[in-house]
Every structure is written in structure tokens, then in C-alpha cells.
C-alpha atoms as a PDB file:
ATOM      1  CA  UNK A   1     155.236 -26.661 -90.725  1.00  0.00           C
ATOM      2  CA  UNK A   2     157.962 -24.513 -88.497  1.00  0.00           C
ATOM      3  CA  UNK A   3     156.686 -24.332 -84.847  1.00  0.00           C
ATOM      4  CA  UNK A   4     158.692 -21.267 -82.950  1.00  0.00           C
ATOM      5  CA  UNK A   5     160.935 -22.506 -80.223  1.00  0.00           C
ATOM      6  CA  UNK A   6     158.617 -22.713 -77.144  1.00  0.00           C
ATOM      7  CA  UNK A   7     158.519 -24.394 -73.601  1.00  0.00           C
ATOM      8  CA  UNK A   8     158.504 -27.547 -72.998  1.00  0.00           C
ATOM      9  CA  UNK A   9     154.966 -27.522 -71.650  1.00  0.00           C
ATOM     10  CA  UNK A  10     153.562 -26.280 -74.865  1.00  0.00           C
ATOM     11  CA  UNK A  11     155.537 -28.326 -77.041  1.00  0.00           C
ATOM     12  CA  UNK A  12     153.675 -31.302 -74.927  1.00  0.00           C
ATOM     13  CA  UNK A  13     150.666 -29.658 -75.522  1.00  0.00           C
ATOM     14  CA  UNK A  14     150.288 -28.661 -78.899  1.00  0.00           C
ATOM     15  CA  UNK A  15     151.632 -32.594 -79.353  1.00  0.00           C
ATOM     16  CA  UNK A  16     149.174 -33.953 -78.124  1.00  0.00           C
ATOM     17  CA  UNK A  17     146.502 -31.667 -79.593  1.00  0.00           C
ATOM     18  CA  UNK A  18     147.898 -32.951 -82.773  1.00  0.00           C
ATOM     19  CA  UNK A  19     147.274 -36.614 -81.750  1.00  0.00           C
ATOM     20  CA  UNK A  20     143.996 -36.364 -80.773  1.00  0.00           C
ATOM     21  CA  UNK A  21     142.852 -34.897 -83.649  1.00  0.00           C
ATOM     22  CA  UNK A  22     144.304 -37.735 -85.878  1.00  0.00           C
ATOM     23  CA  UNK A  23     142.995 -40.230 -83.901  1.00  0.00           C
ATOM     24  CA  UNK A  24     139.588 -39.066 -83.822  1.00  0.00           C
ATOM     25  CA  UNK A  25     140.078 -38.864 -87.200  1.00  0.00           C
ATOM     26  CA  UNK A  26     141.139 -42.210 -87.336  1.00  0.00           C
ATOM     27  CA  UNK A  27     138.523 -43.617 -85.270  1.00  0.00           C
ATOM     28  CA  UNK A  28     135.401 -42.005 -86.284  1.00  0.00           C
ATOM     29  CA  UNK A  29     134.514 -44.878 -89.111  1.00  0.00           C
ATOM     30  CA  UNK A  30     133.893 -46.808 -85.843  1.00  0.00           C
ATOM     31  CA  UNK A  31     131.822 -44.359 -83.733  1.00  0.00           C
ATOM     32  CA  UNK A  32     134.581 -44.178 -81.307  1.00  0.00           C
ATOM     33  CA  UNK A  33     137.284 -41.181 -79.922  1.00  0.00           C
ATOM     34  CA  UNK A  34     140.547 -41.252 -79.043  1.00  0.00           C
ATOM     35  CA  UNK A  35     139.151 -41.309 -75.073  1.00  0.00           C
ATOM     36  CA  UNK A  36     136.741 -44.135 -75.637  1.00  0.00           C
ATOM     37  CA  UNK A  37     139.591 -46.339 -77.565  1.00  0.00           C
ATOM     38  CA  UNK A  38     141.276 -45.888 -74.456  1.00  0.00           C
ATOM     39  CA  UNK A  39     138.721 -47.496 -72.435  1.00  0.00           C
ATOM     40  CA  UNK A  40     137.964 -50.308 -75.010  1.00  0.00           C
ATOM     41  CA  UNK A  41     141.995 -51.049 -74.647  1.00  0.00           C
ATOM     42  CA  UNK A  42     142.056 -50.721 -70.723  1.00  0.00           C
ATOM     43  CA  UNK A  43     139.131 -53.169 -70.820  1.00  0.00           C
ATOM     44  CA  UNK A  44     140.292 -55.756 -73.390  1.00  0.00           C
ATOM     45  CA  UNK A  45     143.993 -55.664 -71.278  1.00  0.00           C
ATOM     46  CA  UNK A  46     141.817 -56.722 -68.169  1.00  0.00           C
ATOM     47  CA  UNK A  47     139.886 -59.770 -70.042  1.00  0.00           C
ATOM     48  CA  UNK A  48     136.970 -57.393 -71.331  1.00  0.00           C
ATOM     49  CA  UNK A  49     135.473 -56.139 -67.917  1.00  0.00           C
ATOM     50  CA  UNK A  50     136.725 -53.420 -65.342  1.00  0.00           C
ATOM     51  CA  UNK A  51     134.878 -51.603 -62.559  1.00  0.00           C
ATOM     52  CA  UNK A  52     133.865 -47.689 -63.272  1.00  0.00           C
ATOM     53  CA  UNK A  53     136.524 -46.609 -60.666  1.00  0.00           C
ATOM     54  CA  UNK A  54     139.167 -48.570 -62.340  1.00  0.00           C
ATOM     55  CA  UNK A  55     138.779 -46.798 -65.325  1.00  0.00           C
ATOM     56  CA  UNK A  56     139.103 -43.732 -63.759  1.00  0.00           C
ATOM     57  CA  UNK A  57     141.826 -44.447 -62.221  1.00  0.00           C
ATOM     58  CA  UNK A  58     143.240 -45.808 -65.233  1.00  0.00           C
ATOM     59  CA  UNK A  59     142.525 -42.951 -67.590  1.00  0.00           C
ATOM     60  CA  UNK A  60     143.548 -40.427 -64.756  1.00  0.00           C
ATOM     61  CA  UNK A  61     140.000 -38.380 -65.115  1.00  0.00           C
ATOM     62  CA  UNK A  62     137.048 -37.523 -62.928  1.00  0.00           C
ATOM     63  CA  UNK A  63     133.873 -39.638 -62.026  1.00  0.00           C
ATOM     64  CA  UNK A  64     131.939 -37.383 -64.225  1.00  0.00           C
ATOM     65  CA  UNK A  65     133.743 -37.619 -66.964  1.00  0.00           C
ATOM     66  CA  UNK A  66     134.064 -41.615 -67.232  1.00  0.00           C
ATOM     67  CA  UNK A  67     130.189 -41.288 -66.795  1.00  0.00           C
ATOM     68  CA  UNK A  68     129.573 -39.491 -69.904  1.00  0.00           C
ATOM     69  CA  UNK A  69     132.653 -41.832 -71.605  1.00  0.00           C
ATOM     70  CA  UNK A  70     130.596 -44.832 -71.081  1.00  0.00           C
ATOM     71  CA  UNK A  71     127.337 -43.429 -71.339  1.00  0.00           C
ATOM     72  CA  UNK A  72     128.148 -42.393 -74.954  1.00  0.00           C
ATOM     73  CA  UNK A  73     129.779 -45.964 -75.841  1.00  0.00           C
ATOM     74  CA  UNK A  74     126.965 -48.004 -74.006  1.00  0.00           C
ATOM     75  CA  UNK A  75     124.305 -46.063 -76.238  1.00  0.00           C
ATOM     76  CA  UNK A  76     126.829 -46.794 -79.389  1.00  0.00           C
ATOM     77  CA  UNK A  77     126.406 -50.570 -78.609  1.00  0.00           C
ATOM     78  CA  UNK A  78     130.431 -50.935 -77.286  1.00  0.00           C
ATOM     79  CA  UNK A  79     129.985 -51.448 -73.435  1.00  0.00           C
ATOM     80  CA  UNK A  80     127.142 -52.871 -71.285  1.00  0.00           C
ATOM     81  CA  UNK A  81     127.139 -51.835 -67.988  1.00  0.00           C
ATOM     82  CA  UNK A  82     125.220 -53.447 -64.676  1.00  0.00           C
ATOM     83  CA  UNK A  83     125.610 -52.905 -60.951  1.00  0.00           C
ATOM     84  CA  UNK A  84     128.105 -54.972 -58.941  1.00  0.00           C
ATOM     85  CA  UNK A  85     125.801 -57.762 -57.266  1.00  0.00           C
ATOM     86  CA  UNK A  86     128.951 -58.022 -54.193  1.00  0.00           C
ATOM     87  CA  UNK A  87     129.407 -54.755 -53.974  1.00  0.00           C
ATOM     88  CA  UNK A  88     126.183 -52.241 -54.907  1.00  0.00           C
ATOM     89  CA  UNK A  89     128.296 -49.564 -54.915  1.00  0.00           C
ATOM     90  CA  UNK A  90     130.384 -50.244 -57.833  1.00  0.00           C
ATOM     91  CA  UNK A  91     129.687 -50.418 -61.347  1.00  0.00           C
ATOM     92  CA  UNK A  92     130.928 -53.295 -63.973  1.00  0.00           C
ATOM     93  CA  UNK A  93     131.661 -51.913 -67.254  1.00  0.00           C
ATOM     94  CA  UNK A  94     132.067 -54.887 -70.085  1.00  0.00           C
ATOM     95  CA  UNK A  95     132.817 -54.717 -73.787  1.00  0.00           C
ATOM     96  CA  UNK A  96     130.193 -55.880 -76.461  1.00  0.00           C
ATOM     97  CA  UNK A  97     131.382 -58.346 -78.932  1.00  0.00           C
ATOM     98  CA  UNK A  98     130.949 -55.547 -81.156  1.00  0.00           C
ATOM     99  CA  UNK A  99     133.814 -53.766 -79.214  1.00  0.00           C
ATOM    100  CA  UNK A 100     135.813 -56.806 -79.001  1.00  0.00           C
ATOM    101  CA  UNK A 101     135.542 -57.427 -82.941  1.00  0.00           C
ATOM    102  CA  UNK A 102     137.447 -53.421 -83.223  1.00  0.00           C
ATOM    103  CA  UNK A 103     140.358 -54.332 -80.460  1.00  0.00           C
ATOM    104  CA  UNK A 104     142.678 -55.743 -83.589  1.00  0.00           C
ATOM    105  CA  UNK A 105     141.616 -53.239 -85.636  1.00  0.00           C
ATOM    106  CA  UNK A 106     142.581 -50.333 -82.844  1.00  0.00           C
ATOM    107  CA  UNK A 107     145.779 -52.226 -82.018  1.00  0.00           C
ATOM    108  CA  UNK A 108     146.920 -52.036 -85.921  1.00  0.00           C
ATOM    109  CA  UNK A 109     146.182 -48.191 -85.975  1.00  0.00           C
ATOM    110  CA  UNK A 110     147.688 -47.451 -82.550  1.00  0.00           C
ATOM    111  CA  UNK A 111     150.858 -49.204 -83.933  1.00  0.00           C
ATOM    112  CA  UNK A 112     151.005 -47.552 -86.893  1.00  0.00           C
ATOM    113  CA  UNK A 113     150.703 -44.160 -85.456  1.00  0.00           C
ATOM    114  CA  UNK A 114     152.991 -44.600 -83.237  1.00  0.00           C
ATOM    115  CA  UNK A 115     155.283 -45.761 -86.209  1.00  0.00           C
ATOM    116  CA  UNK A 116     154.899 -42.517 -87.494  1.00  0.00           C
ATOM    117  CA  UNK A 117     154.756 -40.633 -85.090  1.00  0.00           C
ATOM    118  CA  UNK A 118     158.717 -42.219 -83.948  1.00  0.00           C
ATOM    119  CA  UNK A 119     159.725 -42.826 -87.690  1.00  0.00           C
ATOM    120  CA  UNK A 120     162.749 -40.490 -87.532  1.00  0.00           C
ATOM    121  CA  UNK A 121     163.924 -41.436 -83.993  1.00  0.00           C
ATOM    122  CA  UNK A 122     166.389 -44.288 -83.349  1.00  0.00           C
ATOM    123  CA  UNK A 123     165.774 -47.109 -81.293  1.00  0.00           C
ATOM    124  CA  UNK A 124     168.036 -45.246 -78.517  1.00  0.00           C
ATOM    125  CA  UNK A 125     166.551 -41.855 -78.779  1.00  0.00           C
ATOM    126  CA  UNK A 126     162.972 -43.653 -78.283  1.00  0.00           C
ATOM    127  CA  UNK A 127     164.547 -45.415 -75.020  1.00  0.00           C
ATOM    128  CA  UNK A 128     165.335 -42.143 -74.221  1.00  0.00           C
ATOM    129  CA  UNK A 129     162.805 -39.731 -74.902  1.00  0.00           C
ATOM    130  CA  UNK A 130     160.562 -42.742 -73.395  1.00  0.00           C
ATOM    131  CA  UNK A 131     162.654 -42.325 -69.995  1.00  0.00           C
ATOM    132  CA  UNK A 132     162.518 -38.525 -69.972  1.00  0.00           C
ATOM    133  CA  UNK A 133     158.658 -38.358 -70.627  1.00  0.00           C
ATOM    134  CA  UNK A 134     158.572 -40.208 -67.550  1.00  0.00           C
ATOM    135  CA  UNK A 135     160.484 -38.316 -65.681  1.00  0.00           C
ATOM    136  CA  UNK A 136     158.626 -35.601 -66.579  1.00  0.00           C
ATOM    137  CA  UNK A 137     154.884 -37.668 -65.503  1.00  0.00           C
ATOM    138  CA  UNK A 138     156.818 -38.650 -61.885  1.00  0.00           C
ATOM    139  CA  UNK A 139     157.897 -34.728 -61.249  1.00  0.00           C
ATOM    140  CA  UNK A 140     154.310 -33.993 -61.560  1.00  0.00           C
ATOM    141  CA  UNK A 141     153.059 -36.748 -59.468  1.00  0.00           C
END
């Protein structure tokens, strides 16, 4: 498909539209979306359990958005959640065994999307493009 010569910014955009779309796709066999893999994957790279906050922080979204995020996966049987006995303030958000049975599963598609998604790149121009997009996420900082 030919996509006109636009800015940067859209090209980013329509990108990522593009992404999200396959890995919903990808990921609806297991009740999940490309948001709540994200969590799952935040949460297995911290030993299976993070505060709310942290994932907030993590996924770079607002309180009331993580709320419905783990809402919708703790009534899908992936999370359990409980209050923070030291601290009543904060929330602990775990993953099920259920959840931690799809982590391999999620780490096989992730790589292979990213496979494809990089196929026709050399190992230098992925160095580089990987630099730039940074660049770009620090300017906006």
C-alpha cells in the first residue's frame, strides 16, 4: 500500500495505529490487548508483582486509565489485586498463574513482530533508527 509523503508525526502515528491493531489481533485468543500485554510484561520483568503507580509510570498513562487496565484483566482472571498492608495507600497488582502460563507465549509473538516489522532493515539501520526514535522520545520529554 503507497502512503503519501507526510510528517514525521503522522508517519509515527499511523505506525503505530497499524501495530495496535495487529496485536490486538494477535492477542485476542487470550482475552488480552496490546495495553494489557504491556502490563503482564512490566509485571513478569519485576518478578510478577508491581504497585498501581508503577505501572503508570511505566506505561506513561493516567491513574484512570491503569484502573480500568486492571480492572478488565482482574475480572479476566490475569491479575489479583489487594491493598498494600505497609502502605494503605498503594495498591499491589500481581499476575495469576494463568497470566504467567501466557508470558512465553507473548514473548514469542512480540519477537516475531518485531521480526517483521524490522525484516528489511540492517542490523545498522535498526541501531540507528533505534537511536533516532529516542531522540525523538527525549525532545519531547
Amino acid at each position: 500500500m503507497f502512503v503519501p509523503q507526510k510528517d514525521i508525526g503522522y508517519l509515527i502515528k499511523i505506525i503505530n495505529d497499524k501495530l495496535k491493531v495487529k496485536a490486538d489481533a494477535d492477542l485476542k485468543h487470550s482475552n488480552l490487548t496490546l495495553a494489557q500485554s504491556r502490563v503482564l510484561a512490566f509485571l513478569d520483568s519485576r518478578g510478577g508483582q508491581a504497585t498501581q503507580k508503577e505501572i503508570e509510570f511505566y506505561l506513561e498513562v493516567s491513574h484512570p486509565t491503569v484502573v480500568g487496565i486492571i480492572s478488565r484483566m482482574e475480572q479476566n482472571g490475569h491479575l489479583r489485586c489487594w491493598v498494600d498492608e505497609t502502605d494503605k495507600r498503594n495498591k499491589i497488582v500481581a499476575l495469576t498463574e494463568q497470566a504467567k502460563a501466557l508470558g512465553e507465549e507473548m514473548e514469542q509473538r512480540i519477537l516475531a513482530n518485531e521480526k517483521m516489522l524490522l525484516a528489511s532493515l540492517s542490523e545498522a539501520d535498526i541501531k540507528k533508527l533505534k537511536q533516532m526514535l529516542l531522540v525523538i522520545y527525549n525532545n519531547l520529554e
